[in-house]
C-alpha atoms as a PDB file:
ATOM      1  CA  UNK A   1      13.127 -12.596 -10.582  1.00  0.00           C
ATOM      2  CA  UNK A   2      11.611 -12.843  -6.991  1.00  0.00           C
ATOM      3  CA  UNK A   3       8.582 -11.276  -6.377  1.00  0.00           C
ATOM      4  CA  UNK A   4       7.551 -10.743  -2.779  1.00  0.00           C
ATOM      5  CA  UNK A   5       3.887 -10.243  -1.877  1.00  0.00           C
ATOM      6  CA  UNK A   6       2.070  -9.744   1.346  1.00  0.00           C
ATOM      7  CA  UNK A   7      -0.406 -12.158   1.607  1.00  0.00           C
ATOM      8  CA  UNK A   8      -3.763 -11.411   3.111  1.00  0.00           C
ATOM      9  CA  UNK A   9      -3.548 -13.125   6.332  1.00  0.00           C
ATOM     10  CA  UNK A  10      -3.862 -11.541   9.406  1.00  0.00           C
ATOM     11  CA  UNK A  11      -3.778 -14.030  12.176  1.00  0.00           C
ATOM     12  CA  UNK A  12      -1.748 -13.029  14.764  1.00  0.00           C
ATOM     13  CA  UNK A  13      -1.423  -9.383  13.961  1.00  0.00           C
ATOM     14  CA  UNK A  14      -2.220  -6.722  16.266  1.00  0.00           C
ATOM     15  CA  UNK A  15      -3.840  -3.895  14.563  1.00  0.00           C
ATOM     16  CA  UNK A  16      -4.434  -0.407  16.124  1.00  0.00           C
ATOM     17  CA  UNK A  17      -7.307   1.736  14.846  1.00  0.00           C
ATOM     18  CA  UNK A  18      -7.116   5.551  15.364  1.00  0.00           C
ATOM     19  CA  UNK A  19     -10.529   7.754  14.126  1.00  0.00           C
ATOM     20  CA  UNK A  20     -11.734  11.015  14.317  1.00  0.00           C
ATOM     21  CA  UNK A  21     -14.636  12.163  15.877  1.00  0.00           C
ATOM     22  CA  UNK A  22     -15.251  15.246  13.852  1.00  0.00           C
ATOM     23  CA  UNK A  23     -17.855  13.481  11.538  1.00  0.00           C
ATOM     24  CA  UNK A  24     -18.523  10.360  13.342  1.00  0.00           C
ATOM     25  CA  UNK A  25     -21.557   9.198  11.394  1.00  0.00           C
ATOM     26  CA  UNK A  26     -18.761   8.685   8.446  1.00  0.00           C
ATOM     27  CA  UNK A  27     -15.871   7.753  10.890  1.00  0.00           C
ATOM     28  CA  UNK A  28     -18.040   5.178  13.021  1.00  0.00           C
ATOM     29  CA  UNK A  29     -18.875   3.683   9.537  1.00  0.00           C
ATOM     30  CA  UNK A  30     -15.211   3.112   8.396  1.00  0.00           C
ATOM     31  CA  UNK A  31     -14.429   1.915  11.777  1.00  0.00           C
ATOM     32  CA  UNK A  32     -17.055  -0.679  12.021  1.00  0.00           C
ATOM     33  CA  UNK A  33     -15.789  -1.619   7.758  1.00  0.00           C
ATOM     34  CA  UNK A  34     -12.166  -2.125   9.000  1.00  0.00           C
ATOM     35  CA  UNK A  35     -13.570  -3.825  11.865  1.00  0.00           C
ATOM     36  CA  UNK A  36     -15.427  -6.427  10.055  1.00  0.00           C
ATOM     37  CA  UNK A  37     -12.450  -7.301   7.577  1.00  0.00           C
ATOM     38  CA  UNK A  38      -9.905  -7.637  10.418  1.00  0.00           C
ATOM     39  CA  UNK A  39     -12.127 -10.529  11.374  1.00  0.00           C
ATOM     40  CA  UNK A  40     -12.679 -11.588   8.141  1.00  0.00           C
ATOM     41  CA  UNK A  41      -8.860 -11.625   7.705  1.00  0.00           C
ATOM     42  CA  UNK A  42      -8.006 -13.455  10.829  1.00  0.00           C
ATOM     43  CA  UNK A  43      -7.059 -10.674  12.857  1.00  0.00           C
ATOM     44  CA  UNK A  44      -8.899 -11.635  16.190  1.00  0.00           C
ATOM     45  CA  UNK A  45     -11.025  -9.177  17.581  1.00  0.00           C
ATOM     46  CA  UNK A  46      -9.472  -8.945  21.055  1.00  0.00           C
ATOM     47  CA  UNK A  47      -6.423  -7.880  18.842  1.00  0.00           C
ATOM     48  CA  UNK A  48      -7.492  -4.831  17.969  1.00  0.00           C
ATOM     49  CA  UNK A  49      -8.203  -1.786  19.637  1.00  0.00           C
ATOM     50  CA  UNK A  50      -9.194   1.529  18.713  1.00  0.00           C
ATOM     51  CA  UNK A  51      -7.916   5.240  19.648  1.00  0.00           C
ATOM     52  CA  UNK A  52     -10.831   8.300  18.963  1.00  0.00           C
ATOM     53  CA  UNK A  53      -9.526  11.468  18.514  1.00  0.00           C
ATOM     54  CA  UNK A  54     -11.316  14.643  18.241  1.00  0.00           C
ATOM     55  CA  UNK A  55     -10.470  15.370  14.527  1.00  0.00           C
ATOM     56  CA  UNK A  56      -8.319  14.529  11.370  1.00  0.00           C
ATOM     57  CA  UNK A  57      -5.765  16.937  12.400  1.00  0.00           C
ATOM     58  CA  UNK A  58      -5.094  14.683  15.656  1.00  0.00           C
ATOM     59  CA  UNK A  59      -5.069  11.088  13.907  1.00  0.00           C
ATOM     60  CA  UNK A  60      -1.793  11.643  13.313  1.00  0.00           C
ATOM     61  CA  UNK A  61      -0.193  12.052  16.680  1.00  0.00           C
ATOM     62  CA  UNK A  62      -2.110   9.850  18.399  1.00  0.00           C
ATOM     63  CA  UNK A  63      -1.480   6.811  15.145  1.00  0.00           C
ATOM     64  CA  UNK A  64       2.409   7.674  15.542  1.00  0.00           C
ATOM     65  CA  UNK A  65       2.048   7.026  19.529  1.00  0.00           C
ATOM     66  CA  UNK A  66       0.635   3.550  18.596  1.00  0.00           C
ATOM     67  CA  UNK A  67       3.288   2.709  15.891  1.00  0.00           C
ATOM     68  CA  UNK A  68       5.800   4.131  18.494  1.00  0.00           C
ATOM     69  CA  UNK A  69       4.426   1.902  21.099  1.00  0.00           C
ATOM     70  CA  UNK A  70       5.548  -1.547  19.912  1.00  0.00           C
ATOM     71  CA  UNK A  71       1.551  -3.547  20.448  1.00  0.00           C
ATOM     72  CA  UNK A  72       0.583  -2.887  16.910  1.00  0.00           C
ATOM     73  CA  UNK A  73       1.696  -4.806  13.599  1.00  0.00           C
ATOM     74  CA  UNK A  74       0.136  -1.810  11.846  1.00  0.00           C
ATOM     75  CA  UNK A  75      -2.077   1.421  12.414  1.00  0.00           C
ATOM     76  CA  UNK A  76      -5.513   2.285  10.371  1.00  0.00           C
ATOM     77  CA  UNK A  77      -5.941   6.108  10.211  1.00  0.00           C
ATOM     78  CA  UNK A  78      -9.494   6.659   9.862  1.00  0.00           C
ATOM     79  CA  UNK A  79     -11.916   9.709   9.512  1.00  0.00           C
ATOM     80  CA  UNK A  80     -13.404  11.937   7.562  1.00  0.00           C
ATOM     81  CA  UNK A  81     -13.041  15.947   5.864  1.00  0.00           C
ATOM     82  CA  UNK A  82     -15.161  17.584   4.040  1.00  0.00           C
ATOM     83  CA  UNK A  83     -15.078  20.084   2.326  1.00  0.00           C
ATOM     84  CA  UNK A  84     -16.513  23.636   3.293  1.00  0.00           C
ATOM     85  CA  UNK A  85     -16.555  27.109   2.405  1.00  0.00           C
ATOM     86  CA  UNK A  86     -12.972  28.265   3.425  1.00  0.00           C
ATOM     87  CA  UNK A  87      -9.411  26.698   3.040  1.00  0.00           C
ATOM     88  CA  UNK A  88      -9.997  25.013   6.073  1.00  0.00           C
ATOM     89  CA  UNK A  89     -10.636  21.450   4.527  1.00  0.00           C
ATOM     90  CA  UNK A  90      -7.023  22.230   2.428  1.00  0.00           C
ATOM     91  CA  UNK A  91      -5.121  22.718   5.952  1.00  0.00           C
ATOM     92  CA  UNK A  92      -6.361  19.792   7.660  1.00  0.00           C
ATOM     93  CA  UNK A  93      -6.750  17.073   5.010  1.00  0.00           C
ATOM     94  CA  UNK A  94      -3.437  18.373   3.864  1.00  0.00           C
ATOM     95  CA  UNK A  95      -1.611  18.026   7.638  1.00  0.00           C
ATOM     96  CA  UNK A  96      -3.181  14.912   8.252  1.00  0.00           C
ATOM     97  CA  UNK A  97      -2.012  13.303   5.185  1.00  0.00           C
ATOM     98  CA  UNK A  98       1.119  14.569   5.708  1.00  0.00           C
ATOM     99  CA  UNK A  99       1.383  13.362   9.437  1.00  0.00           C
ATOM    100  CA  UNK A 100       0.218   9.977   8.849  1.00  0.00           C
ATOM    101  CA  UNK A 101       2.822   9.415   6.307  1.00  0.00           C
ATOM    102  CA  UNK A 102       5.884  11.002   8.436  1.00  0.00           C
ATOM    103  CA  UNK A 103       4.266   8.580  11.363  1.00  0.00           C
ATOM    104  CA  UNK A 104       4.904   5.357   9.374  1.00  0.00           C
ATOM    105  CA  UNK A 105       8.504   6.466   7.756  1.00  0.00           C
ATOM    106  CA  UNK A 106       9.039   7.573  11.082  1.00  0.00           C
ATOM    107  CA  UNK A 107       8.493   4.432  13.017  1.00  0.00           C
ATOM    108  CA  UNK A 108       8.630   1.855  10.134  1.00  0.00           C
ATOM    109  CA  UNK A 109       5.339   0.783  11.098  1.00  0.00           C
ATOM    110  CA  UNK A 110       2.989   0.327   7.994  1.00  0.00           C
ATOM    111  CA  UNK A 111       0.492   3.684   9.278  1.00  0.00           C
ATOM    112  CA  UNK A 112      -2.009   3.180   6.442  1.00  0.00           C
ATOM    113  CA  UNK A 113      -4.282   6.534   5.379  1.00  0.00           C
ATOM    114  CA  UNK A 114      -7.856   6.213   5.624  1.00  0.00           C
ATOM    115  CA  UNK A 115      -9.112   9.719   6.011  1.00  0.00           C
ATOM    116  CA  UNK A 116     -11.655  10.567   3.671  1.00  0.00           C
ATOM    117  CA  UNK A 117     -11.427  13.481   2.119  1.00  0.00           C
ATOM    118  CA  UNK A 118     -14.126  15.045  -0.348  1.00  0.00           C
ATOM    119  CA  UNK A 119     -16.512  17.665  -1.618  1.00  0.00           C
ATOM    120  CA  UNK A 120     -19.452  16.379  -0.175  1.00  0.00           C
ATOM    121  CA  UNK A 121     -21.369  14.592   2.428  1.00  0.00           C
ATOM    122  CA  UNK A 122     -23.013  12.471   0.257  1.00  0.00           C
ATOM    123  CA  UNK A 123     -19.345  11.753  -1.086  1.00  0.00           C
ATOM    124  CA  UNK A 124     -18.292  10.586   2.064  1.00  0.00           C
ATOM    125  CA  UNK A 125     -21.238   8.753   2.858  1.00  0.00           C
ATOM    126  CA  UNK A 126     -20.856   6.721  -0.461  1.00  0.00           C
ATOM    127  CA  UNK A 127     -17.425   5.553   0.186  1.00  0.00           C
ATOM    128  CA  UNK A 128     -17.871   4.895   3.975  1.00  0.00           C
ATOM    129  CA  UNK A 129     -20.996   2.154   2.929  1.00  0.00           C
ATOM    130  CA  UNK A 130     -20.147  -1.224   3.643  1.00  0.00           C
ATOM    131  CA  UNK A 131     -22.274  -2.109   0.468  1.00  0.00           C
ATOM    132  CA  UNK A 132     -21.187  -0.349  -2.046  1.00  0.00           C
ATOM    133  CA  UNK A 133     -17.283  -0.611  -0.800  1.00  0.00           C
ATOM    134  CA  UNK A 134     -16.101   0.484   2.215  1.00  0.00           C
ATOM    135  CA  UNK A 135     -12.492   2.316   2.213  1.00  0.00           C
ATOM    136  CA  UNK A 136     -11.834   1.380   6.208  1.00  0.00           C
ATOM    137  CA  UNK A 137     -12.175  -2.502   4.841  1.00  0.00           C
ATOM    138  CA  UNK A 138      -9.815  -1.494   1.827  1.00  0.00           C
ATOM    139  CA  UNK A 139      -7.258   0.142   4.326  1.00  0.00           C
ATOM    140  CA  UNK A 140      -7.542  -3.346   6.697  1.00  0.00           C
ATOM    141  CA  UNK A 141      -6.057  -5.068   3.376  1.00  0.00           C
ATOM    142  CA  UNK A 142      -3.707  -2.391   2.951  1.00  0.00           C
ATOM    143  CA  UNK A 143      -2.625  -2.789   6.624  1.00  0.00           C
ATOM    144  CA  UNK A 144      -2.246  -6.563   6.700  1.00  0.00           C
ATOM    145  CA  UNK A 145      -0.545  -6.633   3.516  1.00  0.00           C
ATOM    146  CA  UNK A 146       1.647  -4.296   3.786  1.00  0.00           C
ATOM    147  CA  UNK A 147       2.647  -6.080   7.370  1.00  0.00           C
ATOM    148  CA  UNK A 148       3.248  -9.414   5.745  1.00  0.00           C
ATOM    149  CA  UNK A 149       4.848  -7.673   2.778  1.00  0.00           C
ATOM    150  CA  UNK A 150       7.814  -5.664   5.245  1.00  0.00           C
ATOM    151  CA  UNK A 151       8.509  -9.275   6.992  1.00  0.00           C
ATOM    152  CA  UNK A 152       8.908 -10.855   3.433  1.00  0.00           C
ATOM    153  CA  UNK A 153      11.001  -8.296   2.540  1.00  0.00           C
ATOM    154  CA  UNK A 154      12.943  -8.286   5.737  1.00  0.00           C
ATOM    155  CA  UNK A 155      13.632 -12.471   5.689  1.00  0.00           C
ATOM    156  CA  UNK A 156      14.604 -11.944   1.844  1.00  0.00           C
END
């Protein structure tokens, strides 16, 4: 049996970042995480370049534009919803999810989810801390991997 991994190496790649505004003190957090592991994966910073949008509800869209594009290896969704008092939270974290999904079976592009979605600020905060283990710097592995991983697959 042949197994085929995606190694962690992303020199070369070109990686576009799309995050939402809505909740920038957790988006700018997950941006700068991703940011920093890029680097630390080899991805150059020149190579990557970063999309904000005003929400959640518009990562999608604007992430499918960049897969559609053909300058990115892979898109990072990034951002952050919280939830509230209504069914608000359960339209948009649902949609989003949704659209970044359809955006990478769409395009074959690896589109790699990185919206947070939780009950509480504090929630959010936790998982956006580069100490205690950032999900944007998670979603960079998932991103280069899963690059590497669709070219192994691809040469057989």
């Amino acid at each position: 049996m042949k197994t085929l991994e995606g190694p962690l190496n992303g020199a070369g790649l070109r990686i576009g970042l799309v995050a939402g505004r809505f909740n920038d003190f957790v988006s700018s957090s997950l941006v700068a995480g991703t940011r920093n592991r890029l680097v630390a994966l080899g991805v150059t910073d020149d190579d990557v370049d970063l999309a904000w949008v005003a929400g959640a509800f518009e990562v999608p869209l604007a992430a499918r534009a960049m897969a559609e594009s053909g300058r990115y290896d892979a898109v990072v969704c990034l951002g952050s919803v919280i939830r509230g008092e209504t069914a608000h939270f359960d339209y948009v974290a649902g949609e989003a999810a949704a659209g970044i999904m359809r955006a990478g079976y769409d395009t074959g592009v690896p589109v790699v989810f990185g919206v947070l979605t939780t009950d509480t600020v504090e929630q959010a905060m936790e998982r956006a801390d580069e100490e205690r283990g950032n999900k944007g710097a998670d979603c960079a592995d998932a991103a280069v991997e899963m690059v590497r991983l669709l070219a192994a697959i691809r040469v057989g």
